[in-house]
N, C-alpha and C. Protein backbone atom coordinates (compact mmCIF):
# COMPACT_ATOMS: atom_id res chain seq x y z
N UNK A 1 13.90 5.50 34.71
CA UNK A 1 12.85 5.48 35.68
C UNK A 1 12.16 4.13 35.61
N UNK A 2 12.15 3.11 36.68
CA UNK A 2 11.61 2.26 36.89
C UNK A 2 9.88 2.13 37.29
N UNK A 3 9.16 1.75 36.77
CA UNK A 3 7.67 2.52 37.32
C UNK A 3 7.35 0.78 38.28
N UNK A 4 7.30 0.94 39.76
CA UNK A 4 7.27 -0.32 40.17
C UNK A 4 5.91 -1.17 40.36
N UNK A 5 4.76 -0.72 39.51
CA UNK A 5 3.81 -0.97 39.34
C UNK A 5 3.64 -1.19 37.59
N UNK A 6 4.62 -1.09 36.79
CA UNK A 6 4.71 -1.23 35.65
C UNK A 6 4.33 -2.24 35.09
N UNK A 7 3.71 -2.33 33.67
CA UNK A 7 3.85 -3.61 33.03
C UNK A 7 4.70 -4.26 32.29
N UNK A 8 4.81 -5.58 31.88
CA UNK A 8 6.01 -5.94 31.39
C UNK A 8 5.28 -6.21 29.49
N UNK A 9 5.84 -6.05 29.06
CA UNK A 9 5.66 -5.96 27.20
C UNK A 9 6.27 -6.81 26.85
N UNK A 10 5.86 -7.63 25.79
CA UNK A 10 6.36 -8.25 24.88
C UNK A 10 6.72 -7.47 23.74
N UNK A 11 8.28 -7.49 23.10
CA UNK A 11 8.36 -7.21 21.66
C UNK A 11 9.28 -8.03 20.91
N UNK A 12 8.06 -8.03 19.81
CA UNK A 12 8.74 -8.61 18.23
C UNK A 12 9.26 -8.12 17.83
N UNK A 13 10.50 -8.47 16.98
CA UNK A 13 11.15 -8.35 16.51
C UNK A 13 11.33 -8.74 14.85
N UNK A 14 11.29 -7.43 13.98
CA UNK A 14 11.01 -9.26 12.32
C UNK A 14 12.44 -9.20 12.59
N UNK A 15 12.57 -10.78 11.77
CA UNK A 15 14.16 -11.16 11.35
C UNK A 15 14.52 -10.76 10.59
N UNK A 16 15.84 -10.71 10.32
CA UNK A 16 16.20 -9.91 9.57
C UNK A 16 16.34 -10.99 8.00
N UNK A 17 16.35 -10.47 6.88
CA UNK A 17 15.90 -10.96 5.94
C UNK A 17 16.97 -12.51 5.56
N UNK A 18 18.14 -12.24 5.71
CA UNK A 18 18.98 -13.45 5.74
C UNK A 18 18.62 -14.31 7.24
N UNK A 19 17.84 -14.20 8.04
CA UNK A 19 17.50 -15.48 8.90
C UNK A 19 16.29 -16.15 8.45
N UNK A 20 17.33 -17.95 7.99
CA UNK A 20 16.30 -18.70 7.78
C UNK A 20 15.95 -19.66 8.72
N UNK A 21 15.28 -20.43 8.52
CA UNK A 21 14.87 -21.48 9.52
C UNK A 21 15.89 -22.81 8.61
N UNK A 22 15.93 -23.94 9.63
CA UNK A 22 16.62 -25.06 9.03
C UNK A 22 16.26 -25.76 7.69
N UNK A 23 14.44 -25.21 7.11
CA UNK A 23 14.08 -25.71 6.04
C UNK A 23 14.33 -24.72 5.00
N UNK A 24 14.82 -23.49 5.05
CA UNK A 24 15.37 -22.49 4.60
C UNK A 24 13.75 -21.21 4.59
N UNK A 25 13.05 -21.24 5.33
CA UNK A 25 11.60 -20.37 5.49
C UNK A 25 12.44 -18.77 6.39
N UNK A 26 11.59 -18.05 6.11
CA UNK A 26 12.17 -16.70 6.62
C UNK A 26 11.60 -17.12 8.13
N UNK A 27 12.65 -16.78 9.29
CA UNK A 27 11.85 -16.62 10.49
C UNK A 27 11.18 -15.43 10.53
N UNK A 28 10.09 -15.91 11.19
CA UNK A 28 9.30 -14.59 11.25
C UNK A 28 9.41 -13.46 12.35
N UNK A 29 9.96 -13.37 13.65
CA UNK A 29 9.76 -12.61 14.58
C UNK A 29 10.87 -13.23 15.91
N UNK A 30 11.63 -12.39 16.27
CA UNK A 30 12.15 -12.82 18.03
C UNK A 30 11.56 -11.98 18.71
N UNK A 31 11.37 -12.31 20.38
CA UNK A 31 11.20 -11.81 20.93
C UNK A 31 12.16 -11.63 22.06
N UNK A 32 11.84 -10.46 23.15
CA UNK A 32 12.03 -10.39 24.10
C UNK A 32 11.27 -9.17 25.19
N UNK A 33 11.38 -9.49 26.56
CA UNK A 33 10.12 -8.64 27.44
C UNK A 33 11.19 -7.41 27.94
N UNK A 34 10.38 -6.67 28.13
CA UNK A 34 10.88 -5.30 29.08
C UNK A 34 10.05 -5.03 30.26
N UNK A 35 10.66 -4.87 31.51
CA UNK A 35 9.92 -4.65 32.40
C UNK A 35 9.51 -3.58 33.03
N UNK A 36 9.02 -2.62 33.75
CA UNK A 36 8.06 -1.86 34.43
C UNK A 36 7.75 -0.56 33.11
N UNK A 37 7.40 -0.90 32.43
CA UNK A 37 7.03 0.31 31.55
C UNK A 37 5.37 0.17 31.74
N UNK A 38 5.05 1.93 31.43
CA UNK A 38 3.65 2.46 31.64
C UNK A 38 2.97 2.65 30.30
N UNK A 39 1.65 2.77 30.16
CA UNK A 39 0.88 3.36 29.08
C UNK A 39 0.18 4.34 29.45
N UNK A 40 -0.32 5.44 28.44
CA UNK A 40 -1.16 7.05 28.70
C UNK A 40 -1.52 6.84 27.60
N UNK A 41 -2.93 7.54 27.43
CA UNK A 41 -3.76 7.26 26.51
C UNK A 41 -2.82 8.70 25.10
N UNK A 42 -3.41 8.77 24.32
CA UNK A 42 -2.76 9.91 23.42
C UNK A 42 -3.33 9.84 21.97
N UNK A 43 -4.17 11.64 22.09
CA UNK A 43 -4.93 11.44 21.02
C UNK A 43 -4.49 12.97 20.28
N UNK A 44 -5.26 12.81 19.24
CA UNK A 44 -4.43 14.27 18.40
C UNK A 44 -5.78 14.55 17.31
N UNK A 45 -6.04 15.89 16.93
CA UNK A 45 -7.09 16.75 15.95
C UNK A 45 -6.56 17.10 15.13
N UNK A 46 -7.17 16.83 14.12
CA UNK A 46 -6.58 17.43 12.86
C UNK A 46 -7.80 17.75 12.13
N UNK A 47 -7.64 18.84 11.38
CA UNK A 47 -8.68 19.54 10.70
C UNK A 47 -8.87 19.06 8.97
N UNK A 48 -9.92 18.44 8.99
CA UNK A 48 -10.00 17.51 7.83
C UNK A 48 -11.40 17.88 7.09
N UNK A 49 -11.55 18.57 5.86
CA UNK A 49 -12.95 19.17 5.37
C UNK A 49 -13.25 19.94 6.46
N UNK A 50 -12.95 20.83 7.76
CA UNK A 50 -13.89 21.70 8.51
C UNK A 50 -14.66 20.37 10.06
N UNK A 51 -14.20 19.04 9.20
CA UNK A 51 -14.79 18.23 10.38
C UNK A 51 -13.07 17.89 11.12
N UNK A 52 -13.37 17.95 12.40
CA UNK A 52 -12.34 17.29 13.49
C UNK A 52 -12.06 15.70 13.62
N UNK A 53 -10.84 15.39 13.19
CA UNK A 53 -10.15 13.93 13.35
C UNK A 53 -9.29 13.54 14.99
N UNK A 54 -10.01 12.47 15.54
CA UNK A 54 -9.30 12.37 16.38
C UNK A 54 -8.82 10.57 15.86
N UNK A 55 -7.47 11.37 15.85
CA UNK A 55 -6.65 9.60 15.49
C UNK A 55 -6.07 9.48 17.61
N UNK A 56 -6.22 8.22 17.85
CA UNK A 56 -6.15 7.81 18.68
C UNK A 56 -4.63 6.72 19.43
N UNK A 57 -4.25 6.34 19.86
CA UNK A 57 -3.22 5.36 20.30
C UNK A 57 -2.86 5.48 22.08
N UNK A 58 -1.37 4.91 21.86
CA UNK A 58 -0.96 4.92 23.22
C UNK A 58 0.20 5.73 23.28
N UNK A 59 0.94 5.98 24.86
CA UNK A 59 2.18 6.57 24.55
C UNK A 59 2.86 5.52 25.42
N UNK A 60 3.78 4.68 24.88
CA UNK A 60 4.45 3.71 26.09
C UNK A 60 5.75 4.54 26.54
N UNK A 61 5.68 3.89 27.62
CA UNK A 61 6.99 5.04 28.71
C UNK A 61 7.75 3.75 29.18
N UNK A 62 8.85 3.46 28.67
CA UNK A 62 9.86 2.37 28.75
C UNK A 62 11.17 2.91 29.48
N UNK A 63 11.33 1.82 30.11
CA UNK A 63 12.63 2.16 31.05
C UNK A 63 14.07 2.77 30.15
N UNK A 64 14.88 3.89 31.21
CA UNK A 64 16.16 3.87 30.17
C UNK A 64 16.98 2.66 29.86
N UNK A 65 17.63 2.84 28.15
CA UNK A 65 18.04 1.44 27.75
C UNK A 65 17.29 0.13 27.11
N UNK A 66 15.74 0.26 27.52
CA UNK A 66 14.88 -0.59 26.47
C UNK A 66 15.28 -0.58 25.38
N UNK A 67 15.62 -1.98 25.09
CA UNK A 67 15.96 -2.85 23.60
C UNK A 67 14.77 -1.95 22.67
N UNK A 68 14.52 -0.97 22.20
CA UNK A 68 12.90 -1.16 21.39
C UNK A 68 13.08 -0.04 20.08
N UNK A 69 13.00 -1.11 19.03
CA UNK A 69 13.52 -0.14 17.78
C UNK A 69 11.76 0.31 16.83
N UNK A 70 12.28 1.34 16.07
CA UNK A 70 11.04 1.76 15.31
C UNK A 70 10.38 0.56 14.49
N UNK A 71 10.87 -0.42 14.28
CA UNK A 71 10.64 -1.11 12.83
C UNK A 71 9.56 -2.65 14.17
N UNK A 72 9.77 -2.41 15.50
CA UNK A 72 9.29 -3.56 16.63
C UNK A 72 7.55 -3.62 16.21
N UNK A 73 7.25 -4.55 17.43
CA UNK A 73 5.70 -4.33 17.82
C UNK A 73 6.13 -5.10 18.71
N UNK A 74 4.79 -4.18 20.09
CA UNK A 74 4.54 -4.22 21.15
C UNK A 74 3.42 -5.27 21.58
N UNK A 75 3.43 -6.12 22.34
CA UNK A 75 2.56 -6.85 22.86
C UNK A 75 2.06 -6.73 24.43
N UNK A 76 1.15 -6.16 24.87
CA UNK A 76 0.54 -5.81 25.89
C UNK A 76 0.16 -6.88 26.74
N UNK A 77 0.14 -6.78 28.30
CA UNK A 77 -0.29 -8.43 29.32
C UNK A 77 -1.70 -8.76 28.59
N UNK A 78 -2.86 -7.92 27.96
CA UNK A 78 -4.20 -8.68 27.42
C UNK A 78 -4.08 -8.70 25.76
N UNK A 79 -2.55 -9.26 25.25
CA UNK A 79 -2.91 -9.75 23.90
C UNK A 79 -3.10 -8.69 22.97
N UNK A 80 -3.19 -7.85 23.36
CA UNK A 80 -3.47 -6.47 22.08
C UNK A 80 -2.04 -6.34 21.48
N UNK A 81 -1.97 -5.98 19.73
CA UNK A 81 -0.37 -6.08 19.71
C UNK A 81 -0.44 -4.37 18.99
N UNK A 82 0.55 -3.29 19.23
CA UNK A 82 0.79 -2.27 19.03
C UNK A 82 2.12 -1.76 17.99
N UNK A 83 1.77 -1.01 16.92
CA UNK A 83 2.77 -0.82 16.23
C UNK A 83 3.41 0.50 16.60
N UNK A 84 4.65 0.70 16.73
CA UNK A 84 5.33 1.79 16.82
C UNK A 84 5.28 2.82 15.85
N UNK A 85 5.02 3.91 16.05
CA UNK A 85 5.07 5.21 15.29
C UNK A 85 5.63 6.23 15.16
N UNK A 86 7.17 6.15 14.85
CA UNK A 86 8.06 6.35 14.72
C UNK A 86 9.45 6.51 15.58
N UNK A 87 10.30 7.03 16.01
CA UNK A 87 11.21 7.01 16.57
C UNK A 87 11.19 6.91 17.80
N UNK A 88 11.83 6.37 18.72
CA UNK A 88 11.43 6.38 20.10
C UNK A 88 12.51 7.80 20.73
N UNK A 89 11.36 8.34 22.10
CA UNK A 89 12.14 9.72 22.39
C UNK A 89 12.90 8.72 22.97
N UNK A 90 14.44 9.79 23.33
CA UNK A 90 15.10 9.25 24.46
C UNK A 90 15.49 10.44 25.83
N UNK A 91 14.29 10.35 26.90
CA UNK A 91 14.24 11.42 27.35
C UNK A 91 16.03 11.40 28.44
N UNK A 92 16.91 12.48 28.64
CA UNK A 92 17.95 12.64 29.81
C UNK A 92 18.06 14.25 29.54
N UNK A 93 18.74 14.31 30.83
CA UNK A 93 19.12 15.91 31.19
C UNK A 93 20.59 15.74 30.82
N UNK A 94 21.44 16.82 30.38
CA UNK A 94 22.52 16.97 30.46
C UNK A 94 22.95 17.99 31.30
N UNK A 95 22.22 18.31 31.90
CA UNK A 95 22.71 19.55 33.47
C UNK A 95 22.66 18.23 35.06
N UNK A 96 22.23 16.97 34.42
CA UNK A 96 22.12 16.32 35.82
C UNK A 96 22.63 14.91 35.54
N UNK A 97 22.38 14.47 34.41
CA UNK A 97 22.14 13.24 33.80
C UNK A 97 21.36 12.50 33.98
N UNK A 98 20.18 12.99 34.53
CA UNK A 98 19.02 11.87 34.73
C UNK A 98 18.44 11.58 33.35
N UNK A 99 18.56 9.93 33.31
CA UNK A 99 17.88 9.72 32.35
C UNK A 99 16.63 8.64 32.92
N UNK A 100 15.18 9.29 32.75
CA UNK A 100 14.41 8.66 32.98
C UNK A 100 13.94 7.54 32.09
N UNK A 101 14.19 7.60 31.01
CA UNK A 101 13.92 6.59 29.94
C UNK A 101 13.03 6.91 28.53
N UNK A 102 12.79 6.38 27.66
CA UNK A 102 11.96 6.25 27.04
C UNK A 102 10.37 6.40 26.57
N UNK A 103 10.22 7.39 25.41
CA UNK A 103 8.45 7.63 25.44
C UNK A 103 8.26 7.27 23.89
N UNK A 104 7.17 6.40 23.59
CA UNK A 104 7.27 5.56 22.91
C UNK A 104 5.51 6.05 21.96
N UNK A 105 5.28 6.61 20.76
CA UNK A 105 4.02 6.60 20.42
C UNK A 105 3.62 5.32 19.66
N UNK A 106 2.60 4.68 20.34
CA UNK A 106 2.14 3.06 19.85
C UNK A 106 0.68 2.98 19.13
N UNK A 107 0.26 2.98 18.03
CA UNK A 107 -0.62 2.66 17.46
C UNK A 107 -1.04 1.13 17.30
N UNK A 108 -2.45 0.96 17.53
CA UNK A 108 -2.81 -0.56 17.83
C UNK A 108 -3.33 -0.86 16.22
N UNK A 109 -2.72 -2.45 15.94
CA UNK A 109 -2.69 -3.27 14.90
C UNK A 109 -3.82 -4.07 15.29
N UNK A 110 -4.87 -3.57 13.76
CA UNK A 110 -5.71 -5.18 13.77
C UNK A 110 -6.04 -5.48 12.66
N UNK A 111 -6.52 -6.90 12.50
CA UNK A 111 -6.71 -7.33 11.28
C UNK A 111 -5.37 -8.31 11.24
């Protein structure tokens, strides 16, 4: 599913531990963009001492086939960068084969 009002994401990538740079330094990150994917807000309660936890994030909805592995981070069009939280769904039917794509839970990195 293409969302044609979508945004386009940046994601990092770390290198993998044998890529060095020419002075022999670990590279730190590749990238590459994905285009028309959406965000929905996504929050969750958990019962902690009798008081209510709301842990907070995003849910990114990425086209079918997005490059985007658990271990990435997400970079948003205003600079916010988002860590992935765990596996990405991969939503399709097998009575039709529609595969709409990808739902993605993103927790935001700071510090």
């Amino acid at each position: 599913m293409r969302l044609p009002h979508g945004e386009t994401v940046t994601v990092r990538r770390p290198s993998s531990p044998s890529a060095m740079s020419p002075r022999g330094d670990p590279l730190p990150f590749t990238t590459h963009t994905v285009e028309g994917c959406g965000f929905a807000p996504r929050t969750a309660t958990e019962d902690v001492d009798r008081r209510d936890t709301v842990i907070t994030g995003l849910t990114l909805y990425a086209p079918a086939g997005a490059d985007i592995r658990p271990t990435d981070r997400i970079v948003r069009v205003d600079g916010t960068v988002w860590e992935i939280a765990g596996e990405p769904g991969d939503w399709w039917t097998p009575l039709t084969g529609w595969h709409p794509g990808l739902e993605i839970a993103v927790t935001r990195v700071t510090g």
